[in-house]
PDB file of N, CA and C in Angstrom:
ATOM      1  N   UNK A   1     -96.465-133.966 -98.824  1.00  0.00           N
ATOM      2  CA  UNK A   1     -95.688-134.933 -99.543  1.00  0.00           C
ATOM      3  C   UNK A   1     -94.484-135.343 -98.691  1.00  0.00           C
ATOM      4  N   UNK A   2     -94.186-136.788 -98.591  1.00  0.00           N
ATOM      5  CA  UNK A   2     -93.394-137.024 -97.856  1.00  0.00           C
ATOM      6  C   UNK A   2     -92.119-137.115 -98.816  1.00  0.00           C
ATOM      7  N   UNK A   3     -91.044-136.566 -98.021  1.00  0.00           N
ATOM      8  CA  UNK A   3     -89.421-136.643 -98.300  1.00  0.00           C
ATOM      9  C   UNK A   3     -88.846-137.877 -98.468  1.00  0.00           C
ATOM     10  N   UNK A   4     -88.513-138.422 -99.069  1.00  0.00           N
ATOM     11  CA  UNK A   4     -86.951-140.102 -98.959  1.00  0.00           C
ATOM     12  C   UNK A   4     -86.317-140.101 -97.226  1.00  0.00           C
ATOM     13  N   UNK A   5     -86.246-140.635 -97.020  1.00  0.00           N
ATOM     14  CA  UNK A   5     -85.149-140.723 -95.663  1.00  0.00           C
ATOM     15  C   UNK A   5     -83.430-140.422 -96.351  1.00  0.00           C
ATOM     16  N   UNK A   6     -83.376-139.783 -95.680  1.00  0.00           N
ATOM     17  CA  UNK A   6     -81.949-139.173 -96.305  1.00  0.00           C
ATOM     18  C   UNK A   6     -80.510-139.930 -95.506  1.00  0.00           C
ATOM     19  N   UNK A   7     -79.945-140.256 -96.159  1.00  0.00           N
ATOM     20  CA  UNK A   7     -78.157-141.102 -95.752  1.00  0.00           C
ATOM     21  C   UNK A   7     -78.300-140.869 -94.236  1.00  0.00           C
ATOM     22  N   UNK A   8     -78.334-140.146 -93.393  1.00  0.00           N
ATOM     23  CA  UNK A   8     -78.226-139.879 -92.266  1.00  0.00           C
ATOM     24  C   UNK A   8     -78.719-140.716 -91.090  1.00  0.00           C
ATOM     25  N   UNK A   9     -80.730-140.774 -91.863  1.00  0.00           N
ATOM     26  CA  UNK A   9     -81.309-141.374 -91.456  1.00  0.00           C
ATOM     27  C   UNK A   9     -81.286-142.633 -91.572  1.00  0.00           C
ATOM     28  N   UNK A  10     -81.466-143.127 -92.565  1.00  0.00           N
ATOM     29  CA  UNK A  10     -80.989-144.161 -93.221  1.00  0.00           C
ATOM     30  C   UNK A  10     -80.018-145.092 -91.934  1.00  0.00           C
ATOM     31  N   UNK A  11     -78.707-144.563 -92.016  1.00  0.00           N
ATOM     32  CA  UNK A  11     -77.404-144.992 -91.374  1.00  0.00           C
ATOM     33  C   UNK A  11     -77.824-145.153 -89.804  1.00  0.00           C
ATOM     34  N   UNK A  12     -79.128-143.925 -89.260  1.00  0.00           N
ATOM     35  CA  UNK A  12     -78.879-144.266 -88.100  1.00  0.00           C
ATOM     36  C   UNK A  12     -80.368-145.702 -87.514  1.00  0.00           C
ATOM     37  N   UNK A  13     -80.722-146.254 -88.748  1.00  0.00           N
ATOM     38  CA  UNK A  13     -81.929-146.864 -88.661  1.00  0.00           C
ATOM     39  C   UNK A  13     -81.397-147.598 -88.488  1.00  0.00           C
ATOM     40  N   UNK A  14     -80.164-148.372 -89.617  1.00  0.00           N
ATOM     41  CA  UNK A  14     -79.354-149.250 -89.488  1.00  0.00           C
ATOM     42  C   UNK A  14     -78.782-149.496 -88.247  1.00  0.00           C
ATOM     43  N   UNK A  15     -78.171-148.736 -87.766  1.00  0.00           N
ATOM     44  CA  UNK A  15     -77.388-148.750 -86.648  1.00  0.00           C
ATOM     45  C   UNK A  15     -78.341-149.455 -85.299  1.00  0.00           C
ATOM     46  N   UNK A  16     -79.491-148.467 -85.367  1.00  0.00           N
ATOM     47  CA  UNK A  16     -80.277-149.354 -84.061  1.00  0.00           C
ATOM     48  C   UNK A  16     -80.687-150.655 -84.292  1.00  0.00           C
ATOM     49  N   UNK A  17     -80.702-151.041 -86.047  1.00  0.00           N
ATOM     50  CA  UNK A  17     -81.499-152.447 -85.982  1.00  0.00           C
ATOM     51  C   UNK A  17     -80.204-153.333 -85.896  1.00  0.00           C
ATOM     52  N   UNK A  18     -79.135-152.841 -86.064  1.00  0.00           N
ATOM     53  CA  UNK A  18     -77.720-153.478 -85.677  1.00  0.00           C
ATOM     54  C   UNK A  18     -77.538-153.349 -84.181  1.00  0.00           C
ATOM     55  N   UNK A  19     -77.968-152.662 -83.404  1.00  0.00           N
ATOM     56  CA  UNK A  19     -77.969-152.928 -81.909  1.00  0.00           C
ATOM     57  C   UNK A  19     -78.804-153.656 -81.482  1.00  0.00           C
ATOM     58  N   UNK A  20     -79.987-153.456 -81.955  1.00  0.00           N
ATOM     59  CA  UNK A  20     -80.724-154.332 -81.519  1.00  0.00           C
ATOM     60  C   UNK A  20     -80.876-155.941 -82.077  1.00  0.00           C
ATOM     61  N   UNK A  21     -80.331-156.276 -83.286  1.00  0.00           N
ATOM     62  CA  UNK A  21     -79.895-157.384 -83.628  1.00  0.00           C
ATOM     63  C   UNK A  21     -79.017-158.190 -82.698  1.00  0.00           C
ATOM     64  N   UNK A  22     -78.336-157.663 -82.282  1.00  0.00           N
ATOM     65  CA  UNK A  22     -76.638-157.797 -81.609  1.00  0.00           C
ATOM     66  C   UNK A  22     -77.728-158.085 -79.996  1.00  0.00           C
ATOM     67  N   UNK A  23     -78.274-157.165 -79.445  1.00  0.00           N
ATOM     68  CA  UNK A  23     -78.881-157.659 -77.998  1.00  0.00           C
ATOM     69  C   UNK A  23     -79.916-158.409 -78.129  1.00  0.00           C
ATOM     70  N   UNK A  24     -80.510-159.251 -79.428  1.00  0.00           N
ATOM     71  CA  UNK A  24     -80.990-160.552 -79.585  1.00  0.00           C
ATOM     72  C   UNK A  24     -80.737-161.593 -79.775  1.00  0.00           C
ATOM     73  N   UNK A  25     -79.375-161.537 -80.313  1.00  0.00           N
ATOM     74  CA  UNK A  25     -78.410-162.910 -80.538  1.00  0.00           C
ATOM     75  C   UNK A  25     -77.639-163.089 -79.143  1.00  0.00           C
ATOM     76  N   UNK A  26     -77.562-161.989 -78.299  1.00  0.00           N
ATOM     77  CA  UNK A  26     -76.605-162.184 -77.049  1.00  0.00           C
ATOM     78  C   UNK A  26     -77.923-162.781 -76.036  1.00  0.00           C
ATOM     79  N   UNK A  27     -78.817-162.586 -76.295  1.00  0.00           N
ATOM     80  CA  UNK A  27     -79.839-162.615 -75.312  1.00  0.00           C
ATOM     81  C   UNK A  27     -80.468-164.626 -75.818  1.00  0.00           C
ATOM     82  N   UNK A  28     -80.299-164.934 -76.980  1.00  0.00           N
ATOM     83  CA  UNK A  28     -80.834-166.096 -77.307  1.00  0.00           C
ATOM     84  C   UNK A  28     -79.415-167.085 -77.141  1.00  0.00           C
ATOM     85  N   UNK A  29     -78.089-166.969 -76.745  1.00  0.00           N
ATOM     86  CA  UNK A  29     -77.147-167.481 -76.530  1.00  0.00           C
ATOM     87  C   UNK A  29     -76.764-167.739 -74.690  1.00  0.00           C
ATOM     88  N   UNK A  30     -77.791-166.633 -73.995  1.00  0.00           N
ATOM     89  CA  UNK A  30     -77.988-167.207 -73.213  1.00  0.00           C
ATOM     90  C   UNK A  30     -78.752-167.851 -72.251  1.00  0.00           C
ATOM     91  N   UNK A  31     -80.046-167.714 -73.131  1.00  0.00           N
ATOM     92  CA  UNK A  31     -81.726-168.490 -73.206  1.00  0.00           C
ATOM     93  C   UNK A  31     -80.644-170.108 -73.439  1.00  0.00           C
ATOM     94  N   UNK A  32     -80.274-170.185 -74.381  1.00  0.00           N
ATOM     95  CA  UNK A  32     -79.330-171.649 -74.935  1.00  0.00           C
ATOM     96  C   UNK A  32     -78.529-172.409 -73.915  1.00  0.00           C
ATOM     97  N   UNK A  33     -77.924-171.299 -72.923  1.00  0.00           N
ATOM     98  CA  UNK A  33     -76.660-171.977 -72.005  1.00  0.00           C
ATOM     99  C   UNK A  33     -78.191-172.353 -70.586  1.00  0.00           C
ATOM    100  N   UNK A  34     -78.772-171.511 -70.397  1.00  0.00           N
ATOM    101  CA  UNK A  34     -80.003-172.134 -69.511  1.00  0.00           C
ATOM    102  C   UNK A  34     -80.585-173.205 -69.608  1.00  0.00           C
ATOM    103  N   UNK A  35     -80.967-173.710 -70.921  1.00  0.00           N
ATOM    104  CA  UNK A  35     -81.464-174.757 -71.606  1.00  0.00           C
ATOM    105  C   UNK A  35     -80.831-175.671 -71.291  1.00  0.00           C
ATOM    106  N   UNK A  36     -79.652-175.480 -71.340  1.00  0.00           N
ATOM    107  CA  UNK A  36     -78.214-176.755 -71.435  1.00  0.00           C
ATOM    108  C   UNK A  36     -77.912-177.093 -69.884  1.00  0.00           C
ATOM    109  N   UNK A  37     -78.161-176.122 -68.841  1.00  0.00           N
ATOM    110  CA  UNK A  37     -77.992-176.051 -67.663  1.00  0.00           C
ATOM    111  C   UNK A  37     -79.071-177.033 -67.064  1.00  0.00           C
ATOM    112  N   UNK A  38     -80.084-176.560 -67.400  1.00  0.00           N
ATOM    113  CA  UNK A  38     -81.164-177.618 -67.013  1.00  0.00           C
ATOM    114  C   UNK A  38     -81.329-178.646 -67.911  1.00  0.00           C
ATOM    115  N   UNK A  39     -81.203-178.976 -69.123  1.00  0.00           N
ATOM    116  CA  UNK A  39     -81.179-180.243 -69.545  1.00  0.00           C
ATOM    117  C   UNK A  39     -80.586-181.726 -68.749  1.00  0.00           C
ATOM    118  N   UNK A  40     -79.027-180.299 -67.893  1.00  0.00           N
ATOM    119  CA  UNK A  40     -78.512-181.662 -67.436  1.00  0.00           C
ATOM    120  C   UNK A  40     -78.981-181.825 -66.224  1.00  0.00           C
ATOM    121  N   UNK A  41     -79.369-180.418 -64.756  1.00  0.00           N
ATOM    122  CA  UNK A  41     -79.895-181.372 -64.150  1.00  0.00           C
ATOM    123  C   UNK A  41     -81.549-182.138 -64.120  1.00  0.00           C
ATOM    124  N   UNK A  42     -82.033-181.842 -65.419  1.00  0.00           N
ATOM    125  CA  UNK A  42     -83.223-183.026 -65.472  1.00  0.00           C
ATOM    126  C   UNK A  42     -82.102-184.169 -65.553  1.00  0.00           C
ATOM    127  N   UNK A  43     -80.845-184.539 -66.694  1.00  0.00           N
ATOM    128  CA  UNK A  43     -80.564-185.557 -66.826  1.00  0.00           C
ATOM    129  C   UNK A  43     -80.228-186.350 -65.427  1.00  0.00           C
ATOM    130  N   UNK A  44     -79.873-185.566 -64.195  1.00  0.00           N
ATOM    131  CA  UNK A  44     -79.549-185.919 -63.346  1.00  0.00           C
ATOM    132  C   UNK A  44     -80.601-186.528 -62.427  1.00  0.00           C
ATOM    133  N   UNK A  45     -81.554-185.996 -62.078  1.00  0.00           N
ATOM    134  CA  UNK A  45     -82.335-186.033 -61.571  1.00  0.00           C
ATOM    135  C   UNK A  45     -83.701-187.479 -62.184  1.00  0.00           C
ATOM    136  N   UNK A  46     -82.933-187.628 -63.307  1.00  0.00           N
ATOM    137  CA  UNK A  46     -83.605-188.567 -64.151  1.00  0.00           C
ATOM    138  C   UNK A  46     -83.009-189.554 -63.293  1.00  0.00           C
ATOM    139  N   UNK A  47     -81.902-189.613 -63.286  1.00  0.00           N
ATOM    140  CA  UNK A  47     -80.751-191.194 -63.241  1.00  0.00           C
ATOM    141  C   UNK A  47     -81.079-190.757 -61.390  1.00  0.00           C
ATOM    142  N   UNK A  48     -81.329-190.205 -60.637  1.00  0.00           N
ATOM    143  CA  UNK A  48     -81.553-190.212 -59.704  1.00  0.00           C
ATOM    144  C   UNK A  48     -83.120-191.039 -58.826  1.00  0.00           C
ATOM    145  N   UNK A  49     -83.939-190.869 -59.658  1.00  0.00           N
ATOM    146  CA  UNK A  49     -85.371-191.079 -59.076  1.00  0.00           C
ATOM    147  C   UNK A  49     -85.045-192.913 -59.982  1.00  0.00           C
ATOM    148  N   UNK A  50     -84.121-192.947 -60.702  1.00  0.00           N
ATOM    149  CA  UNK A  50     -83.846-194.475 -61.220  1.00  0.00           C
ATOM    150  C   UNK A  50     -83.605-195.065 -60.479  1.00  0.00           C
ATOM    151  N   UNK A  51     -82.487-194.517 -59.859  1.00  0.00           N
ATOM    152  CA  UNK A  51     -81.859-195.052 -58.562  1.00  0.00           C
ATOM    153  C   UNK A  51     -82.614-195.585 -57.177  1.00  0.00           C
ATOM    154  N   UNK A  52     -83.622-194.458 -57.236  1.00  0.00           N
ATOM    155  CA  UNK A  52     -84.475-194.595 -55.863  1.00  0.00           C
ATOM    156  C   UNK A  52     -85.608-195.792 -55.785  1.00  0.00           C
ATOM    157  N   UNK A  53     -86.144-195.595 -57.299  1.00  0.00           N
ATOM    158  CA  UNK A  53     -86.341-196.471 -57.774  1.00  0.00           C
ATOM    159  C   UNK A  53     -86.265-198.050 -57.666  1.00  0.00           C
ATOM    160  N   UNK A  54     -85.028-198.303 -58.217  1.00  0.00           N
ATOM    161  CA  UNK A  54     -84.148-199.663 -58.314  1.00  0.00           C
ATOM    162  C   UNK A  54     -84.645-199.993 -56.313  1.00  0.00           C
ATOM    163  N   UNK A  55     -83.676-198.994 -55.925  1.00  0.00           N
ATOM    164  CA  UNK A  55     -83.615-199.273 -54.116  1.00  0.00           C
ATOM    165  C   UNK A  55     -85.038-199.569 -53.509  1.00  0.00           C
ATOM    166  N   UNK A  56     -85.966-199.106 -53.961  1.00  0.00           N
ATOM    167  CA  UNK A  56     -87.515-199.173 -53.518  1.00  0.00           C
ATOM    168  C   UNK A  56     -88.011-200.634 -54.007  1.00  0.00           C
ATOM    169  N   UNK A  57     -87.476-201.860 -54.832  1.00  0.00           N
ATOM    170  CA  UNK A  57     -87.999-202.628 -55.272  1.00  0.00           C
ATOM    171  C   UNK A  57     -87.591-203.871 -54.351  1.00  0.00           C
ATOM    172  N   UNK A  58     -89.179-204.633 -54.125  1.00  0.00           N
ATOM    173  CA  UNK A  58     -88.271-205.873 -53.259  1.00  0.00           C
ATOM    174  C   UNK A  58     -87.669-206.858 -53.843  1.00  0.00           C
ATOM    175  N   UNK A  59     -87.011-207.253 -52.701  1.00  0.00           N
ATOM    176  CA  UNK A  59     -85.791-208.376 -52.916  1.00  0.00           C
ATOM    177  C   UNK A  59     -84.477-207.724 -53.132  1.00  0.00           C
ATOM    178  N   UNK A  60     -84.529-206.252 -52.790  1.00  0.00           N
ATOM    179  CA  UNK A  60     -83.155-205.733 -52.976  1.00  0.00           C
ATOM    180  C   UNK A  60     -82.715-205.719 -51.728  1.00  0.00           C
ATOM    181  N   UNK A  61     -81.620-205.870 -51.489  1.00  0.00           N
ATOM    182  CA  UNK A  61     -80.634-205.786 -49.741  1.00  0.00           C
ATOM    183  C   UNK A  61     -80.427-204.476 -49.756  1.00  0.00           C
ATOM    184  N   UNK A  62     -80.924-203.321 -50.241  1.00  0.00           N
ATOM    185  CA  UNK A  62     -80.709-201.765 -49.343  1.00  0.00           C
ATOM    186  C   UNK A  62     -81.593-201.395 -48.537  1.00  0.00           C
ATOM    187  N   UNK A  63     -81.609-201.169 -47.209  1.00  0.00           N
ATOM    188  CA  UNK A  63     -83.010-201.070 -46.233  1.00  0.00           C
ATOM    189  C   UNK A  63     -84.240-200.452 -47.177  1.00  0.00           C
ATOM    190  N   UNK A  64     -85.470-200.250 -46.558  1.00  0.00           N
ATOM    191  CA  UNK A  64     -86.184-199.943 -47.326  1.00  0.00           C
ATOM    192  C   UNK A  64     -86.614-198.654 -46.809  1.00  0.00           C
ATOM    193  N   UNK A  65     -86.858-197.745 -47.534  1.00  0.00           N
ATOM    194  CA  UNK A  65     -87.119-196.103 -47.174  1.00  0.00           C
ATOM    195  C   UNK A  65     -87.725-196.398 -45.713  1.00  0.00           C
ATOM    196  N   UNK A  66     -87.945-195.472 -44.569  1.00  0.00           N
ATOM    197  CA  UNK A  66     -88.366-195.405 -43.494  1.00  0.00           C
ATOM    198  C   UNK A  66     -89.809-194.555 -43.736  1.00  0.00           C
ATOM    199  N   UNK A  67     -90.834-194.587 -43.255  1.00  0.00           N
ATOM    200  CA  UNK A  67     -91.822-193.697 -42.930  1.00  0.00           C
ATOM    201  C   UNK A  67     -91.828-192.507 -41.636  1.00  0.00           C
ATOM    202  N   UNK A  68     -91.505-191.768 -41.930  1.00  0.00           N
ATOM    203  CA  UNK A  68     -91.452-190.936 -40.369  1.00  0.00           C
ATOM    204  C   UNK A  68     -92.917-191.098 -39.690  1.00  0.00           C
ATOM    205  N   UNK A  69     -93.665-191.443 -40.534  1.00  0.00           N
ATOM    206  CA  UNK A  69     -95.061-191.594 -39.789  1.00  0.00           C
ATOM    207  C   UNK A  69     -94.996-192.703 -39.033  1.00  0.00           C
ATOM    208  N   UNK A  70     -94.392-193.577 -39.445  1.00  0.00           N
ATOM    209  CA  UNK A  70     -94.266-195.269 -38.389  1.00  0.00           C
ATOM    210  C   UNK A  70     -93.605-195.277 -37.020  1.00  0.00           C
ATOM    211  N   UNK A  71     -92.646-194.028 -37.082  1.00  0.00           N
ATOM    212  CA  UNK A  71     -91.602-193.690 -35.816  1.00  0.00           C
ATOM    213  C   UNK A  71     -92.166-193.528 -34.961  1.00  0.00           C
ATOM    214  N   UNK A  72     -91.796-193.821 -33.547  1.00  0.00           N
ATOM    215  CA  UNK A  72     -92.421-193.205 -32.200  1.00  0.00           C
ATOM    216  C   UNK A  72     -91.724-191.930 -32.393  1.00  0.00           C
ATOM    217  N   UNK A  73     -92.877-190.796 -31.703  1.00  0.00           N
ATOM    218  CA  UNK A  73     -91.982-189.592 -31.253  1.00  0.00           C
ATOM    219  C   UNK A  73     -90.982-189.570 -29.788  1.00  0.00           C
ATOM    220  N   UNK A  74     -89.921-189.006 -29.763  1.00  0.00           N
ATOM    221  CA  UNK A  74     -88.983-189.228 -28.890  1.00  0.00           C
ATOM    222  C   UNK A  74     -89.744-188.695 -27.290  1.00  0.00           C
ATOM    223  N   UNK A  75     -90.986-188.271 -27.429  1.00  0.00           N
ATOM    224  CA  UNK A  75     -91.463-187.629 -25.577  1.00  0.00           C
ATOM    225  C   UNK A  75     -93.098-189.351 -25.597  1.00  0.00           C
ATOM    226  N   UNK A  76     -93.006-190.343 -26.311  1.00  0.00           N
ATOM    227  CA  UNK A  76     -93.233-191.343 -26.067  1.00  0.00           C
ATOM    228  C   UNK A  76     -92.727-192.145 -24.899  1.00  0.00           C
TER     229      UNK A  76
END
């Protein structure tokens, strides 16, 4: 026949699911700041390939990307 868990036990069940509560909320707060870290540089990287973008289209006056494949090599 099994016994009740007695105050002791009890208190110290609590206690670990209170530690371990506590190192899941610290641990998902900084899953959150990662999230936020990279949100922005996708945002960046967004407004970046826009940019390259825009510059890659003709009729714009910014030279146009170079091909390193088109270059002579310098022992030519």
């Amino acid at each position: 026949m099994e016994t009740p868990l007695q105050a002791p036990q009890i208190e110290q069940r609590l206690t670990e699911l209170e530690i371990k509560a506590s190192l899941a909320e610290d641990l998902v707060d900084r899953l959150n700041e990662v999230i936020v870290r990279q949100q922005e540089q996708i945002d960046l990287l967004m407004r970046e390939v826009g940019r390259l973008a825009r510059r890659a289209e003709p009729g714009d006056d910014a030279p146009p990307f170079r091909s390193l494949r088109d270059e002579i090599p310098p022992h030519y």
